[in-house]
C-alpha atoms as a PDB file:
ATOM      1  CA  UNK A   1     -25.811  19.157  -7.401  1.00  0.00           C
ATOM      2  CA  UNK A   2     -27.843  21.782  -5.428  1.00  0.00           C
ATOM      3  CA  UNK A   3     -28.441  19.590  -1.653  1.00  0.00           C
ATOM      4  CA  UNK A   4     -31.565  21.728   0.282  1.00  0.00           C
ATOM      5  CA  UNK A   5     -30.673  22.566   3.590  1.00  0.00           C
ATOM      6  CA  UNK A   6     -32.808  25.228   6.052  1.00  0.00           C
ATOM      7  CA  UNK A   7     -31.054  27.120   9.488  1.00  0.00           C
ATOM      8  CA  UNK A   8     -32.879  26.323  12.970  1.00  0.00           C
ATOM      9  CA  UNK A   9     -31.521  28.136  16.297  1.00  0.00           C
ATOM     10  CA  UNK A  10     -28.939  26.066  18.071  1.00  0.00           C
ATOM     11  CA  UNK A  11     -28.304  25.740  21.997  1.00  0.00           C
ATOM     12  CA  UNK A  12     -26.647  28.994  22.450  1.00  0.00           C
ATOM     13  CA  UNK A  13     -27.066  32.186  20.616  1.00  0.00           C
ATOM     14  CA  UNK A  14     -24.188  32.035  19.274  1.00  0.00           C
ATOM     15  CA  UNK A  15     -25.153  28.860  17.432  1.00  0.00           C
ATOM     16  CA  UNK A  16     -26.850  28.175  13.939  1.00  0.00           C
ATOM     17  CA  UNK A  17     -27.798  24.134  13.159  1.00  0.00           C
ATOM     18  CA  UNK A  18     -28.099  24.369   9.106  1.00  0.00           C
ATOM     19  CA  UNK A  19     -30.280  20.921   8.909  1.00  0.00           C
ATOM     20  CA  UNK A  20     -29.777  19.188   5.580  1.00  0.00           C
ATOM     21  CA  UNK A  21     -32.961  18.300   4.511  1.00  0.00           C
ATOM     22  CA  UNK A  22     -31.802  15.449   1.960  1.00  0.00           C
ATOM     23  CA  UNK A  23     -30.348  13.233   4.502  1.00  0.00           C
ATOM     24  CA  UNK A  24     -27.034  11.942   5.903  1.00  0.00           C
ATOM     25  CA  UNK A  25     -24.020  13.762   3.735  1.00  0.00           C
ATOM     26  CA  UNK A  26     -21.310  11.554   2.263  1.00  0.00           C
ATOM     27  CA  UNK A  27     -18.658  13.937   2.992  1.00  0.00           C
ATOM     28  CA  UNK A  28     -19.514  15.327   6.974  1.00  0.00           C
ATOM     29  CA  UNK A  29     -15.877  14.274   7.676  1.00  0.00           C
ATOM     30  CA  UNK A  30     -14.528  16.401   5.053  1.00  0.00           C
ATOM     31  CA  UNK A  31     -17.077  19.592   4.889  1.00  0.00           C
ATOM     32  CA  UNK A  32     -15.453  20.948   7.746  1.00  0.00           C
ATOM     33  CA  UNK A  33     -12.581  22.118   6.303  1.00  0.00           C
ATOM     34  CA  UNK A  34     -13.791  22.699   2.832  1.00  0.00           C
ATOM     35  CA  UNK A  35     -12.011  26.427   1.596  1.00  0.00           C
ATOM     36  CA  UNK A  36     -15.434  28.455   2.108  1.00  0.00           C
ATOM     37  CA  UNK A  37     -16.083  27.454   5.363  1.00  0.00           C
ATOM     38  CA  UNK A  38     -12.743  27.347   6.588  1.00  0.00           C
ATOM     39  CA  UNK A  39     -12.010  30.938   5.616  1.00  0.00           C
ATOM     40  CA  UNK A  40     -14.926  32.495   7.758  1.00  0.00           C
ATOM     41  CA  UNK A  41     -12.852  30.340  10.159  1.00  0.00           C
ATOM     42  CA  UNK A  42      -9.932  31.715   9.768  1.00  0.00           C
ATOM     43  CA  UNK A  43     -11.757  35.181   8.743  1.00  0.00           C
ATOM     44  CA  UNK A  44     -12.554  35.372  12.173  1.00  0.00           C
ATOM     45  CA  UNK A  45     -16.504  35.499  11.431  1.00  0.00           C
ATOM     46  CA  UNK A  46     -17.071  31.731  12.662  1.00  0.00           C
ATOM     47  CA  UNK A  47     -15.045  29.763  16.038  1.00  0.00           C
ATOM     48  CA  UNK A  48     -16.610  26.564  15.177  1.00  0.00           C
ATOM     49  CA  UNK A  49     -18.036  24.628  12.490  1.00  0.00           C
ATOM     50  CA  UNK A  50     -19.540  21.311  13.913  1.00  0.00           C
ATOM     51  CA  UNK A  51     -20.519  18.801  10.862  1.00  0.00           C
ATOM     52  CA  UNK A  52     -22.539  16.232  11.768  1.00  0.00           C
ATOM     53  CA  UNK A  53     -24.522  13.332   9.301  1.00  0.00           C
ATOM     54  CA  UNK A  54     -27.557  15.486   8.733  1.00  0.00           C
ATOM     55  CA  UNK A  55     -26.452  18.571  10.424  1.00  0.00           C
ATOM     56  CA  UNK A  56     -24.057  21.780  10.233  1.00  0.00           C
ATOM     57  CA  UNK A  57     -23.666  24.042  13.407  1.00  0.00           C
ATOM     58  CA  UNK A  58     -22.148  26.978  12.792  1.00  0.00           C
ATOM     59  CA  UNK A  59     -20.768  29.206  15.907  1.00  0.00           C
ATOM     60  CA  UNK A  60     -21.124  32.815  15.657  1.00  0.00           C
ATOM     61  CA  UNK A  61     -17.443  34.502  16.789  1.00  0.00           C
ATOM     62  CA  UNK A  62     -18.460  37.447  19.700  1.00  0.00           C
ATOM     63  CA  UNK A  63     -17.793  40.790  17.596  1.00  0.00           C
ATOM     64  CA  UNK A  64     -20.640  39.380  15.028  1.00  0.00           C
ATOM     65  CA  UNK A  65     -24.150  39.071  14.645  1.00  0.00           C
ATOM     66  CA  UNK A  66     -26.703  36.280  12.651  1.00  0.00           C
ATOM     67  CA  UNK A  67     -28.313  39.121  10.775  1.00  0.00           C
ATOM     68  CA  UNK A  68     -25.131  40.326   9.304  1.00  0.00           C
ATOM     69  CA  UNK A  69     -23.450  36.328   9.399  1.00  0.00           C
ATOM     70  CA  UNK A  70     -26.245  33.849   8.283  1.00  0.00           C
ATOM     71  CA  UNK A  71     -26.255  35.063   4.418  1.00  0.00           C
ATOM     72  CA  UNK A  72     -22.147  34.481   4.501  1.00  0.00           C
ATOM     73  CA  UNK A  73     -22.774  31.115   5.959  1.00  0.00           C
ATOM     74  CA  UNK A  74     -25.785  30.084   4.303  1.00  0.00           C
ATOM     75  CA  UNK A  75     -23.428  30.953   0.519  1.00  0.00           C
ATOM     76  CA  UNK A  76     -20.292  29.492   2.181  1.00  0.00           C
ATOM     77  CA  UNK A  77     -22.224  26.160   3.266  1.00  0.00           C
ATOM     78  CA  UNK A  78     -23.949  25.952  -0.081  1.00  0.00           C
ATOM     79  CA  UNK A  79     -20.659  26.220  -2.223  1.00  0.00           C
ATOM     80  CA  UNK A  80     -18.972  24.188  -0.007  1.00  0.00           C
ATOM     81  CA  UNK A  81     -22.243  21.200  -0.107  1.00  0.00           C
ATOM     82  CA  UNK A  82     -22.040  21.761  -4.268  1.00  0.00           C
ATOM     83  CA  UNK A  83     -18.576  21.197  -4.370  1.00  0.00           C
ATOM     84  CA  UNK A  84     -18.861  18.366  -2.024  1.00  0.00           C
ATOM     85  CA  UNK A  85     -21.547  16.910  -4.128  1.00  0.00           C
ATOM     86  CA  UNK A  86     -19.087  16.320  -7.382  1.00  0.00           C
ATOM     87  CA  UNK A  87     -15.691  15.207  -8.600  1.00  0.00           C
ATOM     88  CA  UNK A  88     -13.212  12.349  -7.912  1.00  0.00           C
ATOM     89  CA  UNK A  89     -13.355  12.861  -4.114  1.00  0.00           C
ATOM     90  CA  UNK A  90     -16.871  11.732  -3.998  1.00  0.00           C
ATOM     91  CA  UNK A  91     -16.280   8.509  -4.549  1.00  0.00           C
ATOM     92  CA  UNK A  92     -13.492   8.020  -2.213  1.00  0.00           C
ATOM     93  CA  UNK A  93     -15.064  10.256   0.418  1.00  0.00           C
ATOM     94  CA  UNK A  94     -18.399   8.137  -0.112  1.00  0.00           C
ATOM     95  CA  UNK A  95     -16.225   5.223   0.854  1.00  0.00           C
ATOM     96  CA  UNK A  96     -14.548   6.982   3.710  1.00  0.00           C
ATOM     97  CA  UNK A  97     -18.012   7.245   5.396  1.00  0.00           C
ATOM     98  CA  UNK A  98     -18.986   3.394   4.346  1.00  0.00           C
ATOM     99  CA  UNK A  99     -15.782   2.657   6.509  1.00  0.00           C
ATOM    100  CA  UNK A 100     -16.683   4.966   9.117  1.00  0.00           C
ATOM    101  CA  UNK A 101     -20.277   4.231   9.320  1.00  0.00           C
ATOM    102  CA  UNK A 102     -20.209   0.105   8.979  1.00  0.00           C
ATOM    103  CA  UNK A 103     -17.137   0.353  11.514  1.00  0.00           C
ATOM    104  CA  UNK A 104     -19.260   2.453  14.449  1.00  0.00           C
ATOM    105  CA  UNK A 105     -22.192  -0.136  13.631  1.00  0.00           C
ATOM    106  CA  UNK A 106     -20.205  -3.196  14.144  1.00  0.00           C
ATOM    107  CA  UNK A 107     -18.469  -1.830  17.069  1.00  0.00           C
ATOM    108  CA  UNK A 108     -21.610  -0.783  18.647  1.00  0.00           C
ATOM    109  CA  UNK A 109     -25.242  -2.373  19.048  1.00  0.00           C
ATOM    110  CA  UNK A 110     -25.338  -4.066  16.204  1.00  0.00           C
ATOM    111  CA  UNK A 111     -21.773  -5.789  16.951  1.00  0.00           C
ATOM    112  CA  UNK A 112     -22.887  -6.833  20.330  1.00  0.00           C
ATOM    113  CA  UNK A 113     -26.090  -8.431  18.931  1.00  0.00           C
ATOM    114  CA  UNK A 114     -23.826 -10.489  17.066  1.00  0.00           C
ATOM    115  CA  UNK A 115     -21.615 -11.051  19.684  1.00  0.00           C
ATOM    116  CA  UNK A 116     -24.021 -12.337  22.341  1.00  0.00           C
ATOM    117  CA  UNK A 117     -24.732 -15.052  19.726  1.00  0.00           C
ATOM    118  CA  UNK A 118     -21.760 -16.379  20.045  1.00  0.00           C
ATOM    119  CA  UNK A 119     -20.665 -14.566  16.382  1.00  0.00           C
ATOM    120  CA  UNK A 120     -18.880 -11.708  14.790  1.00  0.00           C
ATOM    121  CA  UNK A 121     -18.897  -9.315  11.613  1.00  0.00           C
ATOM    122  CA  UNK A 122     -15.479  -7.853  10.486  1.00  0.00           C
ATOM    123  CA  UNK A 123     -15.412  -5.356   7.656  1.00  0.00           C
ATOM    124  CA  UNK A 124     -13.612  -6.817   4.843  1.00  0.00           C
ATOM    125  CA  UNK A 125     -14.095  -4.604   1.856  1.00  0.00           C
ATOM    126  CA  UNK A 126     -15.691  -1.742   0.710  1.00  0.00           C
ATOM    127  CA  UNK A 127     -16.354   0.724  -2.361  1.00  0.00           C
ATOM    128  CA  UNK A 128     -18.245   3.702  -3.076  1.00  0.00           C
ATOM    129  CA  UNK A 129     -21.582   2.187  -2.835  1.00  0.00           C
ATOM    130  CA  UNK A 130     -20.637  -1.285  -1.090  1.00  0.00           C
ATOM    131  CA  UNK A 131     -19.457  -3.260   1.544  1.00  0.00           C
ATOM    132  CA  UNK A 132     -18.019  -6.773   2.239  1.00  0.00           C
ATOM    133  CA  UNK A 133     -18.406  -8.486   5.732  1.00  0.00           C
ATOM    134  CA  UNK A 134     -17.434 -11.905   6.980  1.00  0.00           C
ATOM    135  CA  UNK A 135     -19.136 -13.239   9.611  1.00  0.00           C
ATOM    136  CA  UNK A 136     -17.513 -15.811  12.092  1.00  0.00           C
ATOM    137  CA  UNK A 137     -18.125 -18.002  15.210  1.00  0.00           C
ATOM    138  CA  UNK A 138     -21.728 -18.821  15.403  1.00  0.00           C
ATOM    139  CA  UNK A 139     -22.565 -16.197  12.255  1.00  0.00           C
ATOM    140  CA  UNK A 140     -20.556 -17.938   9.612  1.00  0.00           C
ATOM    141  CA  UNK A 141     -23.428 -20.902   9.100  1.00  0.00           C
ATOM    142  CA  UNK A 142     -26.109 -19.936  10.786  1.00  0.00           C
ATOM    143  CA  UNK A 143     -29.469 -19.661   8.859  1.00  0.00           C
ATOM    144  CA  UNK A 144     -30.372 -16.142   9.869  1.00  0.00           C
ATOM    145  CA  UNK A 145     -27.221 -14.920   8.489  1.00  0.00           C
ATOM    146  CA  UNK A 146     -28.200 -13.134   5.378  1.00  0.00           C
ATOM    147  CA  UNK A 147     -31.218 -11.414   7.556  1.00  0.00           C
ATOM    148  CA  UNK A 148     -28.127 -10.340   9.625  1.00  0.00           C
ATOM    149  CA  UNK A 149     -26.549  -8.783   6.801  1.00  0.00           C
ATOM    150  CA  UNK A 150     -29.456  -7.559   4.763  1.00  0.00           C
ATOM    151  CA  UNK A 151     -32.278  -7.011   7.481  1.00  0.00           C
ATOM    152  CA  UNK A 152     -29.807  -5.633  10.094  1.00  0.00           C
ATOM    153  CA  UNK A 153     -26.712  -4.132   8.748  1.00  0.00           C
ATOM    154  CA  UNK A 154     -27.317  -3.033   5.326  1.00  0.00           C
ATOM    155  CA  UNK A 155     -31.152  -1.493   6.627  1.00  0.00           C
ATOM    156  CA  UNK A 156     -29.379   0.321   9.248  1.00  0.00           C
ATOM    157  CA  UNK A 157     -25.968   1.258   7.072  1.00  0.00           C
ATOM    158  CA  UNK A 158     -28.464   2.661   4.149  1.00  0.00           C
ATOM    159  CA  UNK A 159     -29.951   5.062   7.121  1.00  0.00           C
ATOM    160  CA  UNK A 160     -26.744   6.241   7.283  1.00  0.00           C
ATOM    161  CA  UNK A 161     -25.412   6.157   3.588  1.00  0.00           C
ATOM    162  CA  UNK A 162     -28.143   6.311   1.812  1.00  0.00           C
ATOM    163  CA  UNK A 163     -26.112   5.707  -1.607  1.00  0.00           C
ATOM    164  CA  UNK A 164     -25.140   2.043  -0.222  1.00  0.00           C
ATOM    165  CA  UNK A 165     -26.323  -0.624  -2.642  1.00  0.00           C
ATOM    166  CA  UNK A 166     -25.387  -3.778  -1.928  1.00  0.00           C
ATOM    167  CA  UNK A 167     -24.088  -5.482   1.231  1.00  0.00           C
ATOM    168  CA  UNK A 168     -22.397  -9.152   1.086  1.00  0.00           C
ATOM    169  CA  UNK A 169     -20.420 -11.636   2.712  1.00  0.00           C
ATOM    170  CA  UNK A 170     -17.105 -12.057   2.502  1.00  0.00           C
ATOM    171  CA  UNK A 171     -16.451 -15.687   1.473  1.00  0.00           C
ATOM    172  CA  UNK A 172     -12.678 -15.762   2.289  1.00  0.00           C
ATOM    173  CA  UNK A 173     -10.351 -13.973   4.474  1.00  0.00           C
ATOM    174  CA  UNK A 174      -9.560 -10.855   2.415  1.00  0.00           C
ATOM    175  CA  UNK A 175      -8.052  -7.656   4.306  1.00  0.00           C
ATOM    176  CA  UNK A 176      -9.640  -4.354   4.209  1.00  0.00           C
ATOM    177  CA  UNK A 177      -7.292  -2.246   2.155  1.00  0.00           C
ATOM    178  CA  UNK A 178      -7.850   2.121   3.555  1.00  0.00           C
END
């Protein structure tokens, strides 16, 4: 899987953002320390690799320079994107960001929406390209509930992980197995 991606200037000098142009990547938790970036790491070239949903900022370390750098990172960022884009761990690091993603939603706006109704969403299961919620207190028979879950969560979640496909409710008390 070749994943487009194009470098803009950062904050500092010393800074590269590499902007993916395809959209939120299922594996920003992992890309970090993926073997090709974290051996200019460790190689001394970079002090900092930043991954971010649709973004990669590399730091420049002091003795180099983005004419000489930017090729390594620009190869080392697409080997490490191809190799994130295949394989078993996809599906389990797809999942990971599901979690992540449907956990910071609930927890944030969208979880105090639901709470200042009187209701609540708790996470109850989730796979590569789903998710399982039950809602409770005023959520569990209210009317509007599946434009909760479909108009709310799973429109916002899909910004994020674009490879989610279905969102539903959780019709008994199951626990979310990590």
């Amino acid at each position: 899987m070749t994943v487009a991606f194009h470098p803009e200037s950062g904050r500092r000098a010393a800074e590269i953002v590499w902007v993916v142009t395809a959209g939120p990547l299922p594996l920003a938790a992992d890309l970090a320390d993926d073997p090709a970036l974290a051996a200019l790491r460790t190689g001394g070239q970079l002090t900092a690799v930043q991954v971010e949903a649709s973004r990669v900022t590399t730091v420049a370390a002091p003795a180099h320079s983005w004419a000489t750098l930017a090729p390594l990172v620009r190869a080392a960022l697409t080997e490490a994107l191809t190799r994130a884009g295949q394989g078993p761990e996809l599906a389990a690091a797809r999942r990971r960001a599901l979690l992540r993603e449907t956990e910071a939603l609930l927890a944030g706006e969208l979880g105090d929406y639901l709470r200042s109704h009187g209701g609540q969403a708790t996470l109850r299961q989730a796979g590569e390209d789903w998710i399982e919620v039950e809602l409770t207190g005023t959520c569990r028979n209210c009317p509007a509930s599946a434009f909760t879950l479909r108009g709310r969560l799973e429109r916002q979640l899909q910004a994020r992980c674009p490879w989610l496909k279905n969102v539903r409710q959780a019709t008994s008390r199951s626990r979310l197995r990590r």
